[in-house]
Protein backbone atom coordinates (compact mmCIF):
# COMPACT_ATOMS: atom_id res chain seq x y z
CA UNK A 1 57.31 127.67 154.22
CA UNK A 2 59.61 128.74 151.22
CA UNK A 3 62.69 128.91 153.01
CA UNK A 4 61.88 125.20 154.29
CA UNK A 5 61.30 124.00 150.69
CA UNK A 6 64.43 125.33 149.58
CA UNK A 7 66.37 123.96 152.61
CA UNK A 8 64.66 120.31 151.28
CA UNK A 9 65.65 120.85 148.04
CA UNK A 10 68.96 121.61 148.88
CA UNK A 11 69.46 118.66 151.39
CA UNK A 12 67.92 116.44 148.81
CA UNK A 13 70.11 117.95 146.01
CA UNK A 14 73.06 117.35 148.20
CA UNK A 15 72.40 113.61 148.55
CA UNK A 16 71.47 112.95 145.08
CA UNK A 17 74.17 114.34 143.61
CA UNK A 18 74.69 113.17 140.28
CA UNK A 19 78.29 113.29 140.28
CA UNK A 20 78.95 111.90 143.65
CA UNK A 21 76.54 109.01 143.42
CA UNK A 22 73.72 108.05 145.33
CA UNK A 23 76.40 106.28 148.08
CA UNK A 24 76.28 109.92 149.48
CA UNK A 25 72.74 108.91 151.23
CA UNK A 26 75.13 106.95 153.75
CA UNK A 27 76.41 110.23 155.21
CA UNK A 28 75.35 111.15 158.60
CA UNK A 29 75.27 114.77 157.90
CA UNK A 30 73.60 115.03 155.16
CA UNK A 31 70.71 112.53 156.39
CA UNK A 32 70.91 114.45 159.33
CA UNK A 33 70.00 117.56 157.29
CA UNK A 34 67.50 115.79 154.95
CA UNK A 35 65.72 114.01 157.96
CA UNK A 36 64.79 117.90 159.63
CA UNK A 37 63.66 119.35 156.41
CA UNK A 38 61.46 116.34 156.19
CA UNK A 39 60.16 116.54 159.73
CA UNK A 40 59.42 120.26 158.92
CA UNK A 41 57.29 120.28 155.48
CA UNK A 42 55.96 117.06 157.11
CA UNK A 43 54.85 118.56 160.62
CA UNK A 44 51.28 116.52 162.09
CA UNK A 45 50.10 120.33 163.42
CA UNK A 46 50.13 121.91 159.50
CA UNK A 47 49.77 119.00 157.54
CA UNK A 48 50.22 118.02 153.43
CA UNK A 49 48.01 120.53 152.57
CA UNK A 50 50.97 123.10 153.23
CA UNK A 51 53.09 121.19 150.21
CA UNK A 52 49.62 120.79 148.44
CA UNK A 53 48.33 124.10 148.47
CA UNK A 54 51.49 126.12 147.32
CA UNK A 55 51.34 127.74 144.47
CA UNK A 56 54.44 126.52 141.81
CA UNK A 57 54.35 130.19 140.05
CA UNK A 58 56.89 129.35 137.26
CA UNK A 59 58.05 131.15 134.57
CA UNK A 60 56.58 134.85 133.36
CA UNK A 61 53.24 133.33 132.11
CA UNK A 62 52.62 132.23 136.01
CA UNK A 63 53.82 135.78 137.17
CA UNK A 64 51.31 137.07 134.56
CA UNK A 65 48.50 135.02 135.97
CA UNK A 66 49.42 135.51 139.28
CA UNK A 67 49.56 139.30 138.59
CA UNK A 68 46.26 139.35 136.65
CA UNK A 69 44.39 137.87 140.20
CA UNK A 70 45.43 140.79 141.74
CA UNK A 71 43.13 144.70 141.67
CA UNK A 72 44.44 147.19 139.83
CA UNK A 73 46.27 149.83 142.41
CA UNK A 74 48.62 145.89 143.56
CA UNK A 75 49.80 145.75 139.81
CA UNK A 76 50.86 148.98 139.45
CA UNK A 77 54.62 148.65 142.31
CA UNK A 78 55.72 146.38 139.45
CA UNK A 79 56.52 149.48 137.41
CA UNK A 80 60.04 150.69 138.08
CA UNK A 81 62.47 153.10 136.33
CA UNK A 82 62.99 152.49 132.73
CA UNK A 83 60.12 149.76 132.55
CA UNK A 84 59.02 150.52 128.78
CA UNK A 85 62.65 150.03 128.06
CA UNK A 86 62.77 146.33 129.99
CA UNK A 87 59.29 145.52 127.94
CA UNK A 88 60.80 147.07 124.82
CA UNK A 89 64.33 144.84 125.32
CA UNK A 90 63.23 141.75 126.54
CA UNK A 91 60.74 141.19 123.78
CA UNK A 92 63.11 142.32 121.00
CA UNK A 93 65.90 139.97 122.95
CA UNK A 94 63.23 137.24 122.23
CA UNK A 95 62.93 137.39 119.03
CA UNK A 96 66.57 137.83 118.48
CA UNK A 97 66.70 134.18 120.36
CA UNK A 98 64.20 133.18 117.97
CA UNK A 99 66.72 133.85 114.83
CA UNK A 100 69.68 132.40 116.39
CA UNK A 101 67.95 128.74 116.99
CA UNK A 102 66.86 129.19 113.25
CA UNK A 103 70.63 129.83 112.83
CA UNK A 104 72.12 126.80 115.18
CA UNK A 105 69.43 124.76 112.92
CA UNK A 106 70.62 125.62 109.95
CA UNK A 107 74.13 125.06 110.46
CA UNK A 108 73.29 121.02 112.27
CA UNK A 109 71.11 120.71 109.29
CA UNK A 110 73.69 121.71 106.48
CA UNK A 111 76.71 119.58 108.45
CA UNK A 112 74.71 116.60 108.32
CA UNK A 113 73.64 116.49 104.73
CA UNK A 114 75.60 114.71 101.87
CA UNK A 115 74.34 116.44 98.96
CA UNK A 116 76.54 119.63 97.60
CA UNK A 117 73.17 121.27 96.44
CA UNK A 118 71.03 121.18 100.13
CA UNK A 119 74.72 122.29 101.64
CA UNK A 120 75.33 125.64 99.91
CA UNK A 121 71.62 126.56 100.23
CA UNK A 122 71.97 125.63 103.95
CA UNK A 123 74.99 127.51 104.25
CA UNK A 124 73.31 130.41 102.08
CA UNK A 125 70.15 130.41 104.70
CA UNK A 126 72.46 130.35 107.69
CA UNK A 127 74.96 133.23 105.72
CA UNK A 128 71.81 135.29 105.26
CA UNK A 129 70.45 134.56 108.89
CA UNK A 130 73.48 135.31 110.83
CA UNK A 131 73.70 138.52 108.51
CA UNK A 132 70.32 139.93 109.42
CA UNK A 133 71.03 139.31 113.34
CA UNK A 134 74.37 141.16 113.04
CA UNK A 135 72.03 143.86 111.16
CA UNK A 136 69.85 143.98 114.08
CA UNK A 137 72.74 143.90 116.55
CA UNK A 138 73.96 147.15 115.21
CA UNK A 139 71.16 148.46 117.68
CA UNK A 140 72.45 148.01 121.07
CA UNK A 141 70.41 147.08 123.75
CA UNK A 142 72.01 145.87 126.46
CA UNK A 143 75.61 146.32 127.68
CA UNK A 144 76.30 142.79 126.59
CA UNK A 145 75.64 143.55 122.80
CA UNK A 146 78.95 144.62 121.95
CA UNK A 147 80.37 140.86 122.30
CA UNK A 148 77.77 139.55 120.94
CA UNK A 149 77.86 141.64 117.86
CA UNK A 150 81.04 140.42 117.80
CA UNK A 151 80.56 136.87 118.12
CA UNK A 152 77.57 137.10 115.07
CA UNK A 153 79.84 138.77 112.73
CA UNK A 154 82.88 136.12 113.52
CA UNK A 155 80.08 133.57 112.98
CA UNK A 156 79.40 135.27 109.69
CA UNK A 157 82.47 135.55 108.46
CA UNK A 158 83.18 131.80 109.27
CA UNK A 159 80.43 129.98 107.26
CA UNK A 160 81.43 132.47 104.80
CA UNK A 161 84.50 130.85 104.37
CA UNK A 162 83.01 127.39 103.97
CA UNK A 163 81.25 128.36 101.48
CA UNK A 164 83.57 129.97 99.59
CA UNK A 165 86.12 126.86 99.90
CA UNK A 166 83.14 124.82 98.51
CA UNK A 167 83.41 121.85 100.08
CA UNK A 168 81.91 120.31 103.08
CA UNK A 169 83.84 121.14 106.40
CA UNK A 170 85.40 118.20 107.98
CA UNK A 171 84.29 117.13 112.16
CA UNK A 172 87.04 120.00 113.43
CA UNK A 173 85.39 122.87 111.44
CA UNK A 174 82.04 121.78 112.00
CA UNK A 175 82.33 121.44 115.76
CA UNK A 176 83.77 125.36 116.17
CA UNK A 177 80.95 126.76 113.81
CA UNK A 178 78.32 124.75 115.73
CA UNK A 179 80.16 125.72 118.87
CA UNK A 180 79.56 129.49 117.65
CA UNK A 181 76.18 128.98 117.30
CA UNK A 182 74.99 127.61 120.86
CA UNK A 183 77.65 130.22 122.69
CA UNK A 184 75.29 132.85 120.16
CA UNK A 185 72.51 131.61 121.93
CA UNK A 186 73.35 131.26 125.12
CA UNK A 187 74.94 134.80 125.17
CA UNK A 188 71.53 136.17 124.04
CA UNK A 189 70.03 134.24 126.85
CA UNK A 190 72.58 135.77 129.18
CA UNK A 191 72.03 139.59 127.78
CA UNK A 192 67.75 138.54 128.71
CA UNK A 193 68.58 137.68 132.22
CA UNK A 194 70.15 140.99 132.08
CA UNK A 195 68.11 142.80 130.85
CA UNK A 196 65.54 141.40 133.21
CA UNK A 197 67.43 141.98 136.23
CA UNK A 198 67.49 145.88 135.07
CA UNK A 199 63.61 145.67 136.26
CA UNK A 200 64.85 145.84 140.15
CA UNK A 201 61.77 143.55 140.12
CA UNK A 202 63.05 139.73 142.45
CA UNK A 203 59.62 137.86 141.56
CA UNK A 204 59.93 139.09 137.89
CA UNK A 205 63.38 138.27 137.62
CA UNK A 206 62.99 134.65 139.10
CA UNK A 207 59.90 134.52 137.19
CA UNK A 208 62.45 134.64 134.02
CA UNK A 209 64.92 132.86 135.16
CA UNK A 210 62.76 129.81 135.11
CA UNK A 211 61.96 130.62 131.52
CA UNK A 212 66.06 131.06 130.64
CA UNK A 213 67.04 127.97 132.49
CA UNK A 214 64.61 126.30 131.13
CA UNK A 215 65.02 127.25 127.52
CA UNK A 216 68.76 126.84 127.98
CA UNK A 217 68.27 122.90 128.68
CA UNK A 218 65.96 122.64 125.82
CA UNK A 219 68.79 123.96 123.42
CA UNK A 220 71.62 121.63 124.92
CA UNK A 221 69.18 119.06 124.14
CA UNK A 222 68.54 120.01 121.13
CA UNK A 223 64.48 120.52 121.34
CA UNK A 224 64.28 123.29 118.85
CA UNK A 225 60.92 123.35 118.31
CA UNK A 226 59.92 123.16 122.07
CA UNK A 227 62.99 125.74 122.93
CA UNK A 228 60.61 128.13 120.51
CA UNK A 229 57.82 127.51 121.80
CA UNK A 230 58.94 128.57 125.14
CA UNK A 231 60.67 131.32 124.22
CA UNK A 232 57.20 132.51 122.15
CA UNK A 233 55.28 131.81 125.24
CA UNK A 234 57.88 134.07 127.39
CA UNK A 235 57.68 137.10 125.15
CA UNK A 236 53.86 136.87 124.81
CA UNK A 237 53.94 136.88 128.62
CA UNK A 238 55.88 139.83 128.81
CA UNK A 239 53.88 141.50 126.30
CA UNK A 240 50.81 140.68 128.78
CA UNK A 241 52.53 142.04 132.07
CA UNK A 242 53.08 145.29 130.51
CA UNK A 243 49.46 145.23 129.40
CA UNK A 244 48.32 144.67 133.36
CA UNK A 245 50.50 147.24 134.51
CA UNK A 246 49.82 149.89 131.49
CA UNK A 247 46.41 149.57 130.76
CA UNK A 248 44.02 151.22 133.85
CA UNK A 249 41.30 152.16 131.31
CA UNK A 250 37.87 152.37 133.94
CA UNK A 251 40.25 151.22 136.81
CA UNK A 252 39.87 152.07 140.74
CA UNK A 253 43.14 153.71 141.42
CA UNK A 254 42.09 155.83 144.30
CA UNK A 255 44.17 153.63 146.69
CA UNK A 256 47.62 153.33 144.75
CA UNK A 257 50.54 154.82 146.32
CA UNK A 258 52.02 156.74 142.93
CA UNK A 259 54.99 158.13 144.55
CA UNK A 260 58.45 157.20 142.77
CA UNK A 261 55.95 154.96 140.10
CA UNK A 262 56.81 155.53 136.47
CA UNK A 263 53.77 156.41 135.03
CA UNK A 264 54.89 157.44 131.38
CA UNK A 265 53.37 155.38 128.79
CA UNK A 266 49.66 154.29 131.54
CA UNK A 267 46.63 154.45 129.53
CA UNK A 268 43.36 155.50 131.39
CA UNK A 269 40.01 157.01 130.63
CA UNK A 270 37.63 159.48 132.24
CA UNK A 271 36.27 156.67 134.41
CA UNK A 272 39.44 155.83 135.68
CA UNK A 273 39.80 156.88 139.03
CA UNK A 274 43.07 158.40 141.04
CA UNK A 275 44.03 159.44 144.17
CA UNK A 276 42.76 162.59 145.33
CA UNK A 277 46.42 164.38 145.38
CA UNK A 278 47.13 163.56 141.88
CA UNK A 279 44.17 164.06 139.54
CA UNK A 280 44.99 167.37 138.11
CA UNK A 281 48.62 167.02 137.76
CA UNK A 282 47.59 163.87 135.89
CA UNK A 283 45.12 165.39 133.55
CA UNK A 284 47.51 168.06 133.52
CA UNK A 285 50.35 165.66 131.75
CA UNK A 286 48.07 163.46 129.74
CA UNK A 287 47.13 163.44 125.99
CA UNK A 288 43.77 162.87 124.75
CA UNK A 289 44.61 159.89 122.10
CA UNK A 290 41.01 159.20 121.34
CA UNK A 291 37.38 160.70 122.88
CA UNK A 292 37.44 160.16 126.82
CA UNK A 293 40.87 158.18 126.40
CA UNK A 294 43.77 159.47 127.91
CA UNK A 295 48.22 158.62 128.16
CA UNK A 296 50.65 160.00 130.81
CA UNK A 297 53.56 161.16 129.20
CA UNK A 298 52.48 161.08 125.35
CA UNK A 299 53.95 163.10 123.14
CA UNK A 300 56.89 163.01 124.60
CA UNK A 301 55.48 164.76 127.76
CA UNK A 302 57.01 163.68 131.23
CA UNK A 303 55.28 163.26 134.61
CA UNK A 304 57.45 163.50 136.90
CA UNK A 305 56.89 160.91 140.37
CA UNK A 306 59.25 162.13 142.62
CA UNK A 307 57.16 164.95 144.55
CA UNK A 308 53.44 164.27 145.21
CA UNK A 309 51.47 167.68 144.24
């Protein structure tokens, strides 16, 4: 049923083409194409309810939800390698996005205005901003850092400038630093997907793409505000998916397969219950971080997933 949808899609997106024009519709191929897809999703023997019933599942707060429906011993696959680190990343890449909007705002803000006294405190808020990011960038987290280090600091150094000439830049110097400011963004956007894609998770992965691409056309349009709230929404998402795949406090685990699972960082409790096989060596590398309440891994302990005991 997907793959049929996306086959749609695709023929539709190939006659609608807004560059082409809608005169496309007149080719025999591509009607040819769009008329099967329709005869498929639209077959008498399965009905509407086929189209009706599917889930859209878009963006991470539908992969949360999605992943919340499901019992505790399903949630736990979407661990992988290095999962703390993705959580850890992808929410600091968040708010990182978060400061560079405030930055790209700043800078629209200050070019527009006529009055010397709003334009050198915009430039000062934008000076200090893009400051505090390159600060913060001094912490790598993804491969892509480097440039964009790079690209902060160039920013930086560039409304610098036009502040210390004191005057308002004219339309050429404003379009390069505003031009700065969305490739800032868009490059953070690009480190996220990333970052993401580090998971080895496809559902999570698509599950943020929608997010990106989505946050992406909000900043070409300009939408600040809703580009924020999106972005808020995303990281609070995250925050939640770690929590369903972390937290197994009084949870039935005695049918998870825990072989090649990262299980550093899980919180359980003396109620919890594991597999058979693995109770001892579990007990074995938890830490007691409260009466009854138990992590793998803490102190810097390590359980390791690749042999079952």
């Amino acid at each position: 049923m997907s793959g049929d949808l996306d086959r749609l899609h695709e023929a539709l997106g190939g006659l609608l083409d807004v560059e082409s024009g809608l005169r496309d519709a007149t080719r025999t191929a591509a009607r040819a194409a769009l008329d099967a897809a329709l005869r498929r999703q639209l077959d008498a023997d399965s009905g509407l309810n086929a189209i009706l019933l599917e889930p859209p599942a878009r963006g991470l707060r539908a992969f949360a939800e999605a992943l919340a429906r499901k019992p505790p011993h399903a949630r736990l696959p979407v661990r992988r390698a290095g999962w703390p680190d993705t959580v850890r990343s992808t929410r600091r890449i968040g708010r990182l996005l978060l400061t560079a909007i405030d930055i790209d705002q700043d800078i629209r803000r200050t070019l527009r205005t006529r009055t010397a006294l709003r334009h050198r405190r915009g430039l000062d808020r934008a000076i200090r901003r893009t400051g505090a990011l390159a600060r913060a960038l001094a912490r790598p987290v993804a491969g892509l850092f480097a440039g964009v280090t790079e690209q902060v600091t160039d920013l930086h150094s560039a409304l610098r400038l036009i502040r210390l000439v004191g005057r308002a830049p004219d339309e050429a110097e404003g379009s390069v630093v505003k031009g700065k400011a969305r490739s800032l963004a868009r490059n953070l956007l690009l480190a996220l997907i990333i970052e993401v894609d580090s998971s080895e998770q496809p559902a999570l992965f698509t599950a943020a793409l929608d997010d990106i691409k989505e946050i992406d056309r909000l900043l070409f349009n300009r939408s600040f505000g809703t580009a924020r709230q999106r972005i808020q929404e995303a990281v609070r998402a995250m925050a939640r998916i770690d929590e369903l795949v972390s937290d197994f406090v009084g949870a039935d685990l005695t049918d998870a397969r825990l072989k090649g699972i990262p299980l550093d960082g899980i919180r359980w409790s003396d109620s919890t219950q594991w597999p058979d096989d693995w109770v001892e060596q579990i007990r074995r590398r938890s830490v007691e971080v409260a009466p009854g309440l138990f992590v793998i891994g803490g102190r810097g302990r390590r359980i390791r997933v690749d042999q079952v005991p």
